[in-house]
PDB file of N, CA and C in Angstrom:
ATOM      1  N   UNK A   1       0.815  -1.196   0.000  1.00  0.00           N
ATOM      2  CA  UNK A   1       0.000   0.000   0.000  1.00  0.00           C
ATOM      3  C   UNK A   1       0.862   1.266   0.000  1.00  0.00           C
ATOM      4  N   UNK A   2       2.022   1.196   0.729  1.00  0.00           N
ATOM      5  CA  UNK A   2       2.785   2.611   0.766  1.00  0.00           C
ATOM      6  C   UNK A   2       3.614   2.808  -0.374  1.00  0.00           C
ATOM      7  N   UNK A   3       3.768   1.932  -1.665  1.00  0.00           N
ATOM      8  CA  UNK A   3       4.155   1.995  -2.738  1.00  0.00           C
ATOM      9  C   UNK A   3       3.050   2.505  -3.546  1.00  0.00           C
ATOM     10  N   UNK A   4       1.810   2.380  -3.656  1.00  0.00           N
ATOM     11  CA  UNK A   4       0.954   3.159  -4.168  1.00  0.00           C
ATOM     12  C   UNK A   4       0.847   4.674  -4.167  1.00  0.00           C
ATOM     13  N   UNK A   5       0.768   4.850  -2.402  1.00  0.00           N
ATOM     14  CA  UNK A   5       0.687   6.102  -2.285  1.00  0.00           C
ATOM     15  C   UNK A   5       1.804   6.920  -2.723  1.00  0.00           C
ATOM     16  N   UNK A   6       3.052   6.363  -2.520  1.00  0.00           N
ATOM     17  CA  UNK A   6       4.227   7.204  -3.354  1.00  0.00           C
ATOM     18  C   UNK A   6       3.987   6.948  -4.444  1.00  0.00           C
ATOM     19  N   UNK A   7       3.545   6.708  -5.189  1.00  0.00           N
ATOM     20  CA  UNK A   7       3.669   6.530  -6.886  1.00  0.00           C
ATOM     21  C   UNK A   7       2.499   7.570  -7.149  1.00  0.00           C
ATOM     22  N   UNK A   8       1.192   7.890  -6.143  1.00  0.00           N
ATOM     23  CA  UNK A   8       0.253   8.777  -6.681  1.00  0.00           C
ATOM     24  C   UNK A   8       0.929  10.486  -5.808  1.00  0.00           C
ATOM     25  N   UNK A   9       1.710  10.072  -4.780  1.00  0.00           N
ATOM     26  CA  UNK A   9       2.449  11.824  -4.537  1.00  0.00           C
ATOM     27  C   UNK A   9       3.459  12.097  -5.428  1.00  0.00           C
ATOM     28  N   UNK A  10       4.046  11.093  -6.401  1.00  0.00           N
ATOM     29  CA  UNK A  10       4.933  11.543  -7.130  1.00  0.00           C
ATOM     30  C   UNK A  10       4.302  11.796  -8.487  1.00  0.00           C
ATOM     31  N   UNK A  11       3.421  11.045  -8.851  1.00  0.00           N
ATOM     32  CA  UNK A  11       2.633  11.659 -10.101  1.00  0.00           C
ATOM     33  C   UNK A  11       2.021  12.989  -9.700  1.00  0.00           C
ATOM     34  N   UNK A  12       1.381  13.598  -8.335  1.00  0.00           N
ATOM     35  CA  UNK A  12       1.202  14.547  -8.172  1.00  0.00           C
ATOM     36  C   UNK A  12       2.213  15.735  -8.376  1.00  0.00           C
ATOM     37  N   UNK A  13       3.486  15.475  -7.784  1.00  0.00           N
ATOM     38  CA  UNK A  13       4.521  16.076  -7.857  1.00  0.00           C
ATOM     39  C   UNK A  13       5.102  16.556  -9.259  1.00  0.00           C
ATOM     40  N   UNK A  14       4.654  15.411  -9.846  1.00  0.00           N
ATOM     41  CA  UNK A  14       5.511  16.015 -11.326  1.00  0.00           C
ATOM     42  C   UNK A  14       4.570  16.243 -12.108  1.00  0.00           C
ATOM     43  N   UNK A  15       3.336  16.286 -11.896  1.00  0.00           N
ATOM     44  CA  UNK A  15       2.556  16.954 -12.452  1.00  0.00           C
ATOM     45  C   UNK A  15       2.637  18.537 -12.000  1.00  0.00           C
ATOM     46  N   UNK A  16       2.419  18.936 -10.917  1.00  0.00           N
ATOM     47  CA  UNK A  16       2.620  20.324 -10.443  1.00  0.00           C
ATOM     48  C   UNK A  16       3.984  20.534 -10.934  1.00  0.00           C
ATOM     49  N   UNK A  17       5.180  20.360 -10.859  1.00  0.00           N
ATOM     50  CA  UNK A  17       6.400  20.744 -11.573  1.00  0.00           C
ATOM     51  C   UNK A  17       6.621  21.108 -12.855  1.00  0.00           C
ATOM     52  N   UNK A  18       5.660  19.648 -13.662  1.00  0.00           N
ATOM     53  CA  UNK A  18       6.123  19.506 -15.072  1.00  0.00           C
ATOM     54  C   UNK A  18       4.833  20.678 -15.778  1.00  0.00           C
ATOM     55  N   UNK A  19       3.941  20.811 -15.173  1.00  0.00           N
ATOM     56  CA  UNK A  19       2.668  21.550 -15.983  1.00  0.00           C
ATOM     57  C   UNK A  19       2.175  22.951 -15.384  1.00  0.00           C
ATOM     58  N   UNK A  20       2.686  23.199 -14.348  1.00  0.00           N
ATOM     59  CA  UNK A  20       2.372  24.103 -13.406  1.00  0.00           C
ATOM     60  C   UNK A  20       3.055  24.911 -13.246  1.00  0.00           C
ATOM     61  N   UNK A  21       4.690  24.405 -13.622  1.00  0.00           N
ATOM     62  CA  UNK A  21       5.513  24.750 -13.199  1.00  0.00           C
ATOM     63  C   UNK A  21       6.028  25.401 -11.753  1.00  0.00           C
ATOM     64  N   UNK A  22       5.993  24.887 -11.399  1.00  0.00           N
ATOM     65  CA  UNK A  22       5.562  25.009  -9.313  1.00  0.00           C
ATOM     66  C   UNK A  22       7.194  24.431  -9.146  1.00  0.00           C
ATOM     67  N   UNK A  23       8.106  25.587  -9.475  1.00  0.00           N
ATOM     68  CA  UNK A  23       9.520  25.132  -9.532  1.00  0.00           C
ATOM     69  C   UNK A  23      10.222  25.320  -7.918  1.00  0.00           C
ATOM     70  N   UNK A  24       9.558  26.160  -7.001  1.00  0.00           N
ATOM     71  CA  UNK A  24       9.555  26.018  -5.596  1.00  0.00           C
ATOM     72  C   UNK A  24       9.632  24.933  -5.147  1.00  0.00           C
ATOM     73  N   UNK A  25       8.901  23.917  -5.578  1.00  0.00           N
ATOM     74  CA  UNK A  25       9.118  22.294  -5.352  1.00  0.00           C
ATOM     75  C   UNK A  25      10.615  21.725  -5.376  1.00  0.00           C
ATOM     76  N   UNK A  26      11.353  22.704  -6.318  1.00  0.00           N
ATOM     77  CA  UNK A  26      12.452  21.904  -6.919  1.00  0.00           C
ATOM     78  C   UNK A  26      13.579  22.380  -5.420  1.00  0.00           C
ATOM     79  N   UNK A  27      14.313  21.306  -4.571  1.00  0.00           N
ATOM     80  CA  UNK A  27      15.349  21.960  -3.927  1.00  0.00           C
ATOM     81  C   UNK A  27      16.241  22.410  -4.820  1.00  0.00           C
ATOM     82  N   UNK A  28      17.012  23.450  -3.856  1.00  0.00           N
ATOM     83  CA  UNK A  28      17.992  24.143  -4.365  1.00  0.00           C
ATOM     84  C   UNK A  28      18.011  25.323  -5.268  1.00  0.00           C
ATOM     85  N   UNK A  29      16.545  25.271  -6.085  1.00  0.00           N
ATOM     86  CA  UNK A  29      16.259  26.132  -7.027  1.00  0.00           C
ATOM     87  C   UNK A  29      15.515  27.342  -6.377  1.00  0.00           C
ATOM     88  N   UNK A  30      14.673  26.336  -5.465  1.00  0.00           N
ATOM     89  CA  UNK A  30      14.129  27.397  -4.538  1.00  0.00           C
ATOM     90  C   UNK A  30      14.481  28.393  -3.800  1.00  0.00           C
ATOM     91  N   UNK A  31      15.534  27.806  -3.068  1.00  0.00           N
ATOM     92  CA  UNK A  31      16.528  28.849  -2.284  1.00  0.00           C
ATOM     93  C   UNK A  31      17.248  29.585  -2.811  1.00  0.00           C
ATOM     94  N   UNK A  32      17.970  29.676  -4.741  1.00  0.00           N
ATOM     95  CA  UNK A  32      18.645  30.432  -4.906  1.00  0.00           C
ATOM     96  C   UNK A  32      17.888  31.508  -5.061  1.00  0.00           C
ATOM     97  N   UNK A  33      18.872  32.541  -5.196  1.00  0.00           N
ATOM     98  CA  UNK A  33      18.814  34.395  -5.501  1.00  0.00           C
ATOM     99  C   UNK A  33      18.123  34.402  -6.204  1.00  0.00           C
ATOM    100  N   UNK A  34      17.442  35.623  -6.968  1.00  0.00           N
ATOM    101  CA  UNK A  34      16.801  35.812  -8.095  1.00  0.00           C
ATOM    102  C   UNK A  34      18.114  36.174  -9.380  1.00  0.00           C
ATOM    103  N   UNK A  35      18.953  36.413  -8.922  1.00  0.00           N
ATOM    104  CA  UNK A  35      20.073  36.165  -9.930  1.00  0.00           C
ATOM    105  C   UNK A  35      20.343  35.009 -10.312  1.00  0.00           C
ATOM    106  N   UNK A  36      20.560  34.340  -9.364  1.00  0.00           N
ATOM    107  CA  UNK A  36      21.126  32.273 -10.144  1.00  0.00           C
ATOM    108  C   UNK A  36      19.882  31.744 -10.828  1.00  0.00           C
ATOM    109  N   UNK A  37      18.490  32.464 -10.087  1.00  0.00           N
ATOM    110  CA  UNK A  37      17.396  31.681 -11.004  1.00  0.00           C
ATOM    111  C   UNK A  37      17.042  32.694 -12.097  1.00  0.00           C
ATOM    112  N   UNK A  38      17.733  33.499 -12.416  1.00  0.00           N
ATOM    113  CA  UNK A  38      17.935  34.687 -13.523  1.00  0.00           C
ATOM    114  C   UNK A  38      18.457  33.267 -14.452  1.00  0.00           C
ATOM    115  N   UNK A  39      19.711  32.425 -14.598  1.00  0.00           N
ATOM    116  CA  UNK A  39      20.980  31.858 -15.094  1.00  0.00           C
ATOM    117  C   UNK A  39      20.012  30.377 -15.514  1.00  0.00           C
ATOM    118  N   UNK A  40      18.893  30.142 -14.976  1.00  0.00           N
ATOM    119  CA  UNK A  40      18.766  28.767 -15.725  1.00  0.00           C
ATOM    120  C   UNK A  40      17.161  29.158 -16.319  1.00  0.00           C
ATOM    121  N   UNK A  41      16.668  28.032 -17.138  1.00  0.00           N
ATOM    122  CA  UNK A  41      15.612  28.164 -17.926  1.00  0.00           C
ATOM    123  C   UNK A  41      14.642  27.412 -17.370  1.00  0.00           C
ATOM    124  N   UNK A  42      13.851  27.739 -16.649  1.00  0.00           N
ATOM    125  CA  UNK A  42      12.937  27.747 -15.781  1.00  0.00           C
ATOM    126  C   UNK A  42      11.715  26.157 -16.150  1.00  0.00           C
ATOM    127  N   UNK A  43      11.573  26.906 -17.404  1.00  0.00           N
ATOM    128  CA  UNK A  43      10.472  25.944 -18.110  1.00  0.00           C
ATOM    129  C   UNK A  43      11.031  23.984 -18.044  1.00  0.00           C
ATOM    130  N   UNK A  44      12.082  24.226 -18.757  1.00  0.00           N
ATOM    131  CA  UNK A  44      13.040  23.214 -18.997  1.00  0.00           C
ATOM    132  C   UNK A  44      13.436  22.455 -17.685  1.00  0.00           C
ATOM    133  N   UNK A  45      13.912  22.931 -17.000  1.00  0.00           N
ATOM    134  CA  UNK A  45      14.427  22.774 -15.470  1.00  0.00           C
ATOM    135  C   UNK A  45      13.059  22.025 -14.974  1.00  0.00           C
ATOM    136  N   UNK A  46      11.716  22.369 -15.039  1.00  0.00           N
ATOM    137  CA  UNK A  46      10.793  21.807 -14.176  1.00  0.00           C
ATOM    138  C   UNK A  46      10.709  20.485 -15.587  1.00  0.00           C
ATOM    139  N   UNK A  47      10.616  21.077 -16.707  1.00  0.00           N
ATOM    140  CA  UNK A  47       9.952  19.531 -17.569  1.00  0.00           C
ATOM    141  C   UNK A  47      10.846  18.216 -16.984  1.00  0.00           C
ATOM    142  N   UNK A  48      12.480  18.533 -17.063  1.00  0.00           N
ATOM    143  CA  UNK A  48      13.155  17.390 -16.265  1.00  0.00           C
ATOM    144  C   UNK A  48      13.012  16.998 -15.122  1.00  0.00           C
ATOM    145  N   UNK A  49      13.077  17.802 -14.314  1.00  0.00           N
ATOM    146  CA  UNK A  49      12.624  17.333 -13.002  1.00  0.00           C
ATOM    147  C   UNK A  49      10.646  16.762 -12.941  1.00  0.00           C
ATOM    148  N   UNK A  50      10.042  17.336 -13.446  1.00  0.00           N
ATOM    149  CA  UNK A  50       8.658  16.008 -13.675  1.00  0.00           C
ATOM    150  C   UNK A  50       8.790  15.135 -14.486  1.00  0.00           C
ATOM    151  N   UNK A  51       9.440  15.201 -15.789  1.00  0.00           N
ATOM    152  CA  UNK A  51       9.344  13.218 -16.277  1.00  0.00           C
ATOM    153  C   UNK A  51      10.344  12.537 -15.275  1.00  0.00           C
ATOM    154  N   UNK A  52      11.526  12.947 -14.502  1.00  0.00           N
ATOM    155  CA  UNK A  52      12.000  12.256 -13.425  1.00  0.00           C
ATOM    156  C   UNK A  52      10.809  11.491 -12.473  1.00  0.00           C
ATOM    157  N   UNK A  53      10.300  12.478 -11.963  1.00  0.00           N
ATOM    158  CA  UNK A  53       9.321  11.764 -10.925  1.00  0.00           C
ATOM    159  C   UNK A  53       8.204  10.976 -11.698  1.00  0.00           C
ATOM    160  N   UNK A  54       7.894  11.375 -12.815  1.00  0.00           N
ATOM    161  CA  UNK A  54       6.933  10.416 -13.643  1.00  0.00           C
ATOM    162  C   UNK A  54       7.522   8.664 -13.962  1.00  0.00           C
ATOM    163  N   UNK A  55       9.031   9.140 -14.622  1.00  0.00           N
ATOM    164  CA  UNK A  55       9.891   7.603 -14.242  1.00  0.00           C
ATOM    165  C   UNK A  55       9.468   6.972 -13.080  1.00  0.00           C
ATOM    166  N   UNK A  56      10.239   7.859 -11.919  1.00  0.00           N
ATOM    167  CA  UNK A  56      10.256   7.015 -10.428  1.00  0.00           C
ATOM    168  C   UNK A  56       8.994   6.262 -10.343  1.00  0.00           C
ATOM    169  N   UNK A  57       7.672   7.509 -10.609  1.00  0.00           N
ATOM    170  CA  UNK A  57       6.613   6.596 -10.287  1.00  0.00           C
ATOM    171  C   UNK A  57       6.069   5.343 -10.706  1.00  0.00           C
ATOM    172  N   UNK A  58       6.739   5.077 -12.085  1.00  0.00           N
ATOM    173  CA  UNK A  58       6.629   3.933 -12.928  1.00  0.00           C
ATOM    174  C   UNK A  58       6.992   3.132 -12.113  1.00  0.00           C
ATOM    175  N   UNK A  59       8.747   3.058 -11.628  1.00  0.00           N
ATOM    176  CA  UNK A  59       8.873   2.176 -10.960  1.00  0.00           C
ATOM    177  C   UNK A  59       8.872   1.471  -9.643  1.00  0.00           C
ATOM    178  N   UNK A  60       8.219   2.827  -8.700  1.00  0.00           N
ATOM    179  CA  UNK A  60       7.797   1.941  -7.452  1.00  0.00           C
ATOM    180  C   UNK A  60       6.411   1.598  -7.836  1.00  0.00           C
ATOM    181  N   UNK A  61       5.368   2.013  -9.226  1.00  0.00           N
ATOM    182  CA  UNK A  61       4.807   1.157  -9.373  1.00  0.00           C
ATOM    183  C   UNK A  61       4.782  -0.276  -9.338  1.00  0.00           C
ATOM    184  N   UNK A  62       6.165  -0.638 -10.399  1.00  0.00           N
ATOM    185  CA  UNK A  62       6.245  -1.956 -10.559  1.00  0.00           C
ATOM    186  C   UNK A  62       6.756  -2.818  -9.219  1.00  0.00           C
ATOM    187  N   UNK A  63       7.497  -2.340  -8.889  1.00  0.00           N
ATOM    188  CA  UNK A  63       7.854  -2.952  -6.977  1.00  0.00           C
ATOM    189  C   UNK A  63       6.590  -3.117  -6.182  1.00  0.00           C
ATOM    190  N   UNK A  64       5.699  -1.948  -6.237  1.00  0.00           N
ATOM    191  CA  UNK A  64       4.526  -2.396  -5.744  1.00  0.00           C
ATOM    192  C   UNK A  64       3.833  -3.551  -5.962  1.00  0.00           C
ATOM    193  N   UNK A  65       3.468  -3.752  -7.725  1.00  0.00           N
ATOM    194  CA  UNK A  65       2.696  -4.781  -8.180  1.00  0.00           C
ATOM    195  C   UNK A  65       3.651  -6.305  -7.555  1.00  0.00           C
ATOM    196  N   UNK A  66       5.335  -5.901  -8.119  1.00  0.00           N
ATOM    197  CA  UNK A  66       6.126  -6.924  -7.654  1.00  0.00           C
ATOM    198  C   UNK A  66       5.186  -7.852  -6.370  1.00  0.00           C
ATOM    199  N   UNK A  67       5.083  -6.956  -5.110  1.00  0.00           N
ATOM    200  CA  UNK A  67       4.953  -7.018  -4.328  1.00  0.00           C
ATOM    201  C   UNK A  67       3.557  -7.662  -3.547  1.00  0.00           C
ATOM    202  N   UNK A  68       2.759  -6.580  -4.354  1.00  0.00           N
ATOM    203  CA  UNK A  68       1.510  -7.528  -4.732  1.00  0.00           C
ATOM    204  C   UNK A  68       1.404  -9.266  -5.317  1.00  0.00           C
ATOM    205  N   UNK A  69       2.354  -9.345  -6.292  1.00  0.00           N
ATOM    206  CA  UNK A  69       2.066 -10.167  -6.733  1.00  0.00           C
ATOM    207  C   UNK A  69       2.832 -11.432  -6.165  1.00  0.00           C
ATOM    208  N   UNK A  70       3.691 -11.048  -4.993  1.00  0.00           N
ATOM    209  CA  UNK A  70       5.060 -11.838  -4.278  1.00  0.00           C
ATOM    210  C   UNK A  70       5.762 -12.304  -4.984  1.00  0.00           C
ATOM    211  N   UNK A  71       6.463 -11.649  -5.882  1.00  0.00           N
ATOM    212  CA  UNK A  71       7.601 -11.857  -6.734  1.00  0.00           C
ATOM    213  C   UNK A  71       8.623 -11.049  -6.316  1.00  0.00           C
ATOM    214  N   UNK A  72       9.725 -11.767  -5.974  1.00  0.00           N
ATOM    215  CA  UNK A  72      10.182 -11.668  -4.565  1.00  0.00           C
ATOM    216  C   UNK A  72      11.516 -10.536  -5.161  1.00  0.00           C
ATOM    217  N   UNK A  73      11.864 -11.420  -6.712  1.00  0.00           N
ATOM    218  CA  UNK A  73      13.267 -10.657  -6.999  1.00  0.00           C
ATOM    219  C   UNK A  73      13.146  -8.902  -7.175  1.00  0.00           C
ATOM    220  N   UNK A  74      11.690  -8.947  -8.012  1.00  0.00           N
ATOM    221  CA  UNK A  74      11.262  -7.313  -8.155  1.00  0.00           C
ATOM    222  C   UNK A  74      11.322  -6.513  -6.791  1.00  0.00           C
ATOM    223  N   UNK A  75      10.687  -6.615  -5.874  1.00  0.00           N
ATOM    224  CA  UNK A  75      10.849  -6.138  -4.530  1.00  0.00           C
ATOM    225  C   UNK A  75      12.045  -6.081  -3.627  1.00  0.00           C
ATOM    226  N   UNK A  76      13.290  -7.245  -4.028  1.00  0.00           N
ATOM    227  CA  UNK A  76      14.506  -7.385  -3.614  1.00  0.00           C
ATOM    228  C   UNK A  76      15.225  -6.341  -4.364  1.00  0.00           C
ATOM    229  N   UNK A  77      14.843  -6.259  -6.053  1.00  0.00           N
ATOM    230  CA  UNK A  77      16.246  -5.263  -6.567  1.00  0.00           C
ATOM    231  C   UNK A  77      15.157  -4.439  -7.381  1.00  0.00           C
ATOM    232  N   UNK A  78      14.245  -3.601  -6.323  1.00  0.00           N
ATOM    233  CA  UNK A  78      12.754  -2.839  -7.743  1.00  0.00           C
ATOM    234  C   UNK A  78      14.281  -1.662  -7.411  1.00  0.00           C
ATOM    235  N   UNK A  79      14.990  -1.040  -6.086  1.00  0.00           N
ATOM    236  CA  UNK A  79      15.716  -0.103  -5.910  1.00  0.00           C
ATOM    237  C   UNK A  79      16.773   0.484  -6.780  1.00  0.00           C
ATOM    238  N   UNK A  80      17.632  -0.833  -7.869  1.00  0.00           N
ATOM    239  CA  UNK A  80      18.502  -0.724  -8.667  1.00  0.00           C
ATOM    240  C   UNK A  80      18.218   0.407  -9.477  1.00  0.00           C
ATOM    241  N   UNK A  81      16.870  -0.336 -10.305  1.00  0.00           N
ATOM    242  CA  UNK A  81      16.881   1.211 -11.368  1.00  0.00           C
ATOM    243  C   UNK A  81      16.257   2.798 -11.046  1.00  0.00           C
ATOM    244  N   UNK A  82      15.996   2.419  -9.868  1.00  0.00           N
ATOM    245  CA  UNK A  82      15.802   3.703  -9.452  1.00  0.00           C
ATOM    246  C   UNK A  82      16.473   4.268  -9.280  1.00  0.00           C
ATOM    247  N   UNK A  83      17.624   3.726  -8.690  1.00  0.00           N
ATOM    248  CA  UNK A  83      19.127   4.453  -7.999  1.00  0.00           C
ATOM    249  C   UNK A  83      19.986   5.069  -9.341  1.00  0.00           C
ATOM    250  N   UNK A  84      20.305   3.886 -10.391  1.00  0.00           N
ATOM    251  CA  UNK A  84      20.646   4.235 -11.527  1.00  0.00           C
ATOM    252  C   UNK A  84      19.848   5.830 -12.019  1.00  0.00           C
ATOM    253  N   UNK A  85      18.651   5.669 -12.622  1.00  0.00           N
ATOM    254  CA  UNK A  85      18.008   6.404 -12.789  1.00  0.00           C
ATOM    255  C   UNK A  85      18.332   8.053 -11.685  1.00  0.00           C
ATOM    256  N   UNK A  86      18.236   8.129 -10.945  1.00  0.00           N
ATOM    257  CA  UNK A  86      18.609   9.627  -9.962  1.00  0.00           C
ATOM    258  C   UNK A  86      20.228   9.661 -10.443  1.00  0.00           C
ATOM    259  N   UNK A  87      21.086   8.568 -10.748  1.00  0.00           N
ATOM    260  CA  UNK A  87      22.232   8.685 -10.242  1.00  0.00           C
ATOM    261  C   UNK A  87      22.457   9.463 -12.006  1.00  0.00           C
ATOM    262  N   UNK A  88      21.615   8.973 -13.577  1.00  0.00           N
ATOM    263  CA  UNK A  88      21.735   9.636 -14.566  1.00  0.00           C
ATOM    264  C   UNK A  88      21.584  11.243 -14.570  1.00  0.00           C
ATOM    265  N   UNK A  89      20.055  10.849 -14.182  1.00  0.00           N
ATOM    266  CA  UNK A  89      19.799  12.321 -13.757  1.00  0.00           C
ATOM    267  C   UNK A  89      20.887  13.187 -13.269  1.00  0.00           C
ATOM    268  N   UNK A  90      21.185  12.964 -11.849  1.00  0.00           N
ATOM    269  CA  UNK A  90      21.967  14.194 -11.522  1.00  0.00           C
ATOM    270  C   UNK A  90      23.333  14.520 -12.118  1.00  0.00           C
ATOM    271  N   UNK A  91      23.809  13.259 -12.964  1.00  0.00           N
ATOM    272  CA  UNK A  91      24.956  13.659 -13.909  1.00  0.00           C
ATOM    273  C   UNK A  91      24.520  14.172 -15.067  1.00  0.00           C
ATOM    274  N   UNK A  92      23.118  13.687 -15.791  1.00  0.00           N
ATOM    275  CA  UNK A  92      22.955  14.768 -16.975  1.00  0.00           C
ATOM    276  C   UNK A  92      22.472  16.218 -16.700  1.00  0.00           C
ATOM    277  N   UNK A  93      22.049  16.973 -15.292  1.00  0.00           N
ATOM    278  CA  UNK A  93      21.959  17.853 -15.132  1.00  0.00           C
ATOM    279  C   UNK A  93      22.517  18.599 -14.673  1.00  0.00           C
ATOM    280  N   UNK A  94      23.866  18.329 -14.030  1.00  0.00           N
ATOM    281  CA  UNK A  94      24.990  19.212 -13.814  1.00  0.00           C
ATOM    282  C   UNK A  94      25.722  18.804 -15.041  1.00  0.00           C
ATOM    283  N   UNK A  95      26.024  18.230 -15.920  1.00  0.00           N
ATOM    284  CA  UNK A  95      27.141  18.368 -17.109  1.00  0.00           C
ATOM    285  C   UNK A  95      26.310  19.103 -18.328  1.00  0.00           C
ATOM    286  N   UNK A  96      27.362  19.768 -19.336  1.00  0.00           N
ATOM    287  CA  UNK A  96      26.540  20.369 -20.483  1.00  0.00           C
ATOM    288  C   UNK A  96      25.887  21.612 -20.421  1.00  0.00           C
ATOM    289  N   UNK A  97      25.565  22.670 -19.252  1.00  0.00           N
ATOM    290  CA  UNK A  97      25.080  23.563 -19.213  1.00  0.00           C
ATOM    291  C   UNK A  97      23.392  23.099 -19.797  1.00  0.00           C
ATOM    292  N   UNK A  98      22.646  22.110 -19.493  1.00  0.00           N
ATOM    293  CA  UNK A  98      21.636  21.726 -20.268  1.00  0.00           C
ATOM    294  C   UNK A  98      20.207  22.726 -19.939  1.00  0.00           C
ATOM    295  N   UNK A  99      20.262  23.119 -18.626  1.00  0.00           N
ATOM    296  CA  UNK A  99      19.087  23.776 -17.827  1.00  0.00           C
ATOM    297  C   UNK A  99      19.377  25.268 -17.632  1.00  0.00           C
ATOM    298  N   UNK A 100      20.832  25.954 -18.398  1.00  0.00           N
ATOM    299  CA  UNK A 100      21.177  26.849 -18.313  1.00  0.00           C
ATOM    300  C   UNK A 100      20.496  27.756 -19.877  1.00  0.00           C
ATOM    301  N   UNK A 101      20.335  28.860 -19.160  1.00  0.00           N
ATOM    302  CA  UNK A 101      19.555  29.831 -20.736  1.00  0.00           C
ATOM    303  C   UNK A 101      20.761  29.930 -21.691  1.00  0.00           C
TER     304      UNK A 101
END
């Protein structure tokens, strides 16, 4: 059950990010100056950060169902591609200037 509910606060989440743009959500972005958030592209910055959480939610979906369904290996390693996954992310968004105007 608590894999559900994270999979429907994170579809919430990146829905308000990705469509709303409700970039306050985003750490770090929030707290900077109005100068550093002068330096990146606002729009862009939230679309990545919501298909991120739209991913995640995919996959503690599937850990959930895993789980549901007692299939034991999904629930033992559902964490791998998640970890992978944050660990892409935060290297494709600090390299490349990608979120920068």
């Amino acid at each position: 059950m608590v894999h559900f509910i994270t999979v429907a606060l994170f579809i919430l989440l990146g829905y308000l990010i990705k469509y709303r743009q409700w970039s306050w959500l985003i750490a770090g972005y929030n707290t900077s100056s109005k100068e550093e958030k002068a330096k990146y592209d606002k729009a862009t910055l939230c679309n990545g950060v919501g298909n991120l959480l739209f991913v995640l939610s995919g996959i503690i979906f599937i850990t959930g169902i895993g789980e549901l369904l007692n299939i034991s290996w999904i629930t033992k390693y559902g964490w791998l591609p998640a970890i992978m996954i944050i660990l892409w992310f935060l290297i494709y968004a600090n390299t490349g200037n990608r979120y920068k105007k």
